[in-house]
Protein backbone atom coordinates (compact mmCIF):
# COMPACT_ATOMS: atom_id res chain seq x y z
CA UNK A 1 56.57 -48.43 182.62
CA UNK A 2 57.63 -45.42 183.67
CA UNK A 3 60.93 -44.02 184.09
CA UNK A 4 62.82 -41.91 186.58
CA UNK A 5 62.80 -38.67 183.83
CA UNK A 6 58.83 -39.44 183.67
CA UNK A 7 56.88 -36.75 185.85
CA UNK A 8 54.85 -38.37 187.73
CA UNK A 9 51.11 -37.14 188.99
CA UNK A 10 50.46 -35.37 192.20
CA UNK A 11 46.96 -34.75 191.61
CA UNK A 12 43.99 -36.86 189.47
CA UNK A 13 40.94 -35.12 189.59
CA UNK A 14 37.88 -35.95 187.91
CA UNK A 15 35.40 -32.79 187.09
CA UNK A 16 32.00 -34.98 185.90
CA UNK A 17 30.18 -31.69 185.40
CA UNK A 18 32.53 -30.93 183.05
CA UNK A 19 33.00 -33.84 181.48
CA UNK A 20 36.93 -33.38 182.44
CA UNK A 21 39.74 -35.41 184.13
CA UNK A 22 42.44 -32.74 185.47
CA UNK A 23 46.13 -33.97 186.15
CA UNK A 24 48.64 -31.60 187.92
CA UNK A 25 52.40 -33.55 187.55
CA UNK A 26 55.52 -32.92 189.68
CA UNK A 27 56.97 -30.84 187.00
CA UNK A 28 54.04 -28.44 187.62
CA UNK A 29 52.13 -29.32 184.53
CA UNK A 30 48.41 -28.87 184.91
CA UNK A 31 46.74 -30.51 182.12
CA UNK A 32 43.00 -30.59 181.79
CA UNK A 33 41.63 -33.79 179.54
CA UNK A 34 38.00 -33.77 177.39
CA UNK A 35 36.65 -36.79 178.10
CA UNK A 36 35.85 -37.33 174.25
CA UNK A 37 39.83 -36.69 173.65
CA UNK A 38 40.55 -39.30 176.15
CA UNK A 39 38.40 -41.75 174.37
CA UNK A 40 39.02 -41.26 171.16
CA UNK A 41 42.87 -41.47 171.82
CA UNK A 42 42.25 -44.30 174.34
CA UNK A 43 45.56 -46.78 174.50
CA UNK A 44 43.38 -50.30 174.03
CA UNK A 45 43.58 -52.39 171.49
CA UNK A 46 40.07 -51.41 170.07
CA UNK A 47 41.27 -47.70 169.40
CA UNK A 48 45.48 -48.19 168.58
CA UNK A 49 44.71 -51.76 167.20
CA UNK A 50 47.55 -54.03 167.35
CA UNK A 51 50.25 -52.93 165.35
CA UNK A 52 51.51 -49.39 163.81
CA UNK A 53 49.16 -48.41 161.36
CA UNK A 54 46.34 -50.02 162.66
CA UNK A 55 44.53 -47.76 164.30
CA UNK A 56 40.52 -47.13 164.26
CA UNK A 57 39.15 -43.08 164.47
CA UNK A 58 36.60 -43.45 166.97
CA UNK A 59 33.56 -40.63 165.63
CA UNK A 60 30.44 -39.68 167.86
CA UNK A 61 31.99 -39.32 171.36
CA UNK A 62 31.87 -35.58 171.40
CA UNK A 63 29.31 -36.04 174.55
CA UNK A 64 31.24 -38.85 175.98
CA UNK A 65 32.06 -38.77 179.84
CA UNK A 66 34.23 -40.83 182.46
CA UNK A 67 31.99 -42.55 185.35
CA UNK A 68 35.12 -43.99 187.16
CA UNK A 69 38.85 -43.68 187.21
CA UNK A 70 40.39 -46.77 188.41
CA UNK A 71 44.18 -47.13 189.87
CA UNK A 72 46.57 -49.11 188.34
CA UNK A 73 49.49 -49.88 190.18
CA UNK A 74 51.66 -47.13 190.80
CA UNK A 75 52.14 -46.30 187.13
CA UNK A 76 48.80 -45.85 185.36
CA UNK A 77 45.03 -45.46 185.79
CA UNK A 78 42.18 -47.52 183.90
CA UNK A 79 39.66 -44.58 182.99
CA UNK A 80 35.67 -46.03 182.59
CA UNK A 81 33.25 -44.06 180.16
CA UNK A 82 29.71 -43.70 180.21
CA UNK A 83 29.82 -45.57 176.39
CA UNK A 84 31.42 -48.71 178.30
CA UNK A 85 34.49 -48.19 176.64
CA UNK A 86 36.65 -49.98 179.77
CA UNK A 87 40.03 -51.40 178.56
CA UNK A 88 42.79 -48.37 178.08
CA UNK A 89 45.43 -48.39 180.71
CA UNK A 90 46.41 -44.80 180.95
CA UNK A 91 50.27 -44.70 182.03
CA UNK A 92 51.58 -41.61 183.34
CA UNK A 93 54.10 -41.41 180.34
CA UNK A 94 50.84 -41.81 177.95
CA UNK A 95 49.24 -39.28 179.98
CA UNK A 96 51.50 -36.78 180.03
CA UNK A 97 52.39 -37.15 176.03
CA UNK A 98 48.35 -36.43 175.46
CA UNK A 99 48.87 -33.21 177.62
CA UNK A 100 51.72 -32.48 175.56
CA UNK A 101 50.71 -33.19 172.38
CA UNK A 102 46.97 -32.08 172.74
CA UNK A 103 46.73 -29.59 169.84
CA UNK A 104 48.57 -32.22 167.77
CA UNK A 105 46.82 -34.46 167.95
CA UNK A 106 43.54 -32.51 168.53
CA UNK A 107 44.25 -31.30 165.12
CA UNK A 108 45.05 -34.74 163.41
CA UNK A 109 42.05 -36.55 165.08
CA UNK A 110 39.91 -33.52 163.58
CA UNK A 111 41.51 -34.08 159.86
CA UNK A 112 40.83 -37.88 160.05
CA UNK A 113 37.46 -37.38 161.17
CA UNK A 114 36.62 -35.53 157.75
CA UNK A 115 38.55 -37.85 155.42
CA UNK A 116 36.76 -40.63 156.85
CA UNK A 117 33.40 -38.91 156.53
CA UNK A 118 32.79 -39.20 160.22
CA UNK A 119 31.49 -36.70 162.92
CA UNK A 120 32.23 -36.02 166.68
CA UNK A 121 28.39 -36.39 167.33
CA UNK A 122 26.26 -39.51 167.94
């Protein structure tokens, strides 16, 4: 859930052409989302698994894109992509971390990628 230090989203805006999902928070952080790096760090089960430790690198979604952005509540959003992939709940605090951390963890999805021997295309 989300907590009163949390910045919460003003603006959700979905750029298909782009292949892009743009939040602007109330701390007046703009962060601007690949697709693929919303998938591949998607919070369901399938990508985080169900524990620490357990969770799967998702290769071959470098030309992934979003068809829908659902709301959830007043806390999240539930993001559909054009793979089918349906079942992350995005929270605001989870959304906001990925803006954060992007290079991170842009940078760690990239080095599992190549010890796993997998690729960001089909």
């Amino acid at each position: 859930m989300t907590t009163a230090r949390t910045p919460r989203p003003t603006e959700v805006r979905l750029i298909r052409a782009e292949k892009r999902l743009m939040v602007t928070f109330d701390d007046g952080k703009v962060f601007s989302y690949p697709a693929e790096y919303l998938r591949v760090e998607s919070p369901s089960a399938e990508v985080q698994g169900h524990g620490p430790g357990q969770n799967v690198i998702v290769g071959g979604r470098r030309h992934v894109g979003i068809t829908t952005i659902e709301s959830v509540g007043h806390y999240a959003i539930r993001i559909l992509f054009d793979d089918d992939h349906d079942t992350g709940i995005y929270t605001w605090d989870y959304l906001y971390e990925l803006g954060v951390k992007h290079d991170a963890k842009w940078a760690a999805y990239e080095q599992a990628l190549v010890a796993k021997k997998l690729s960001r295309d089909p």
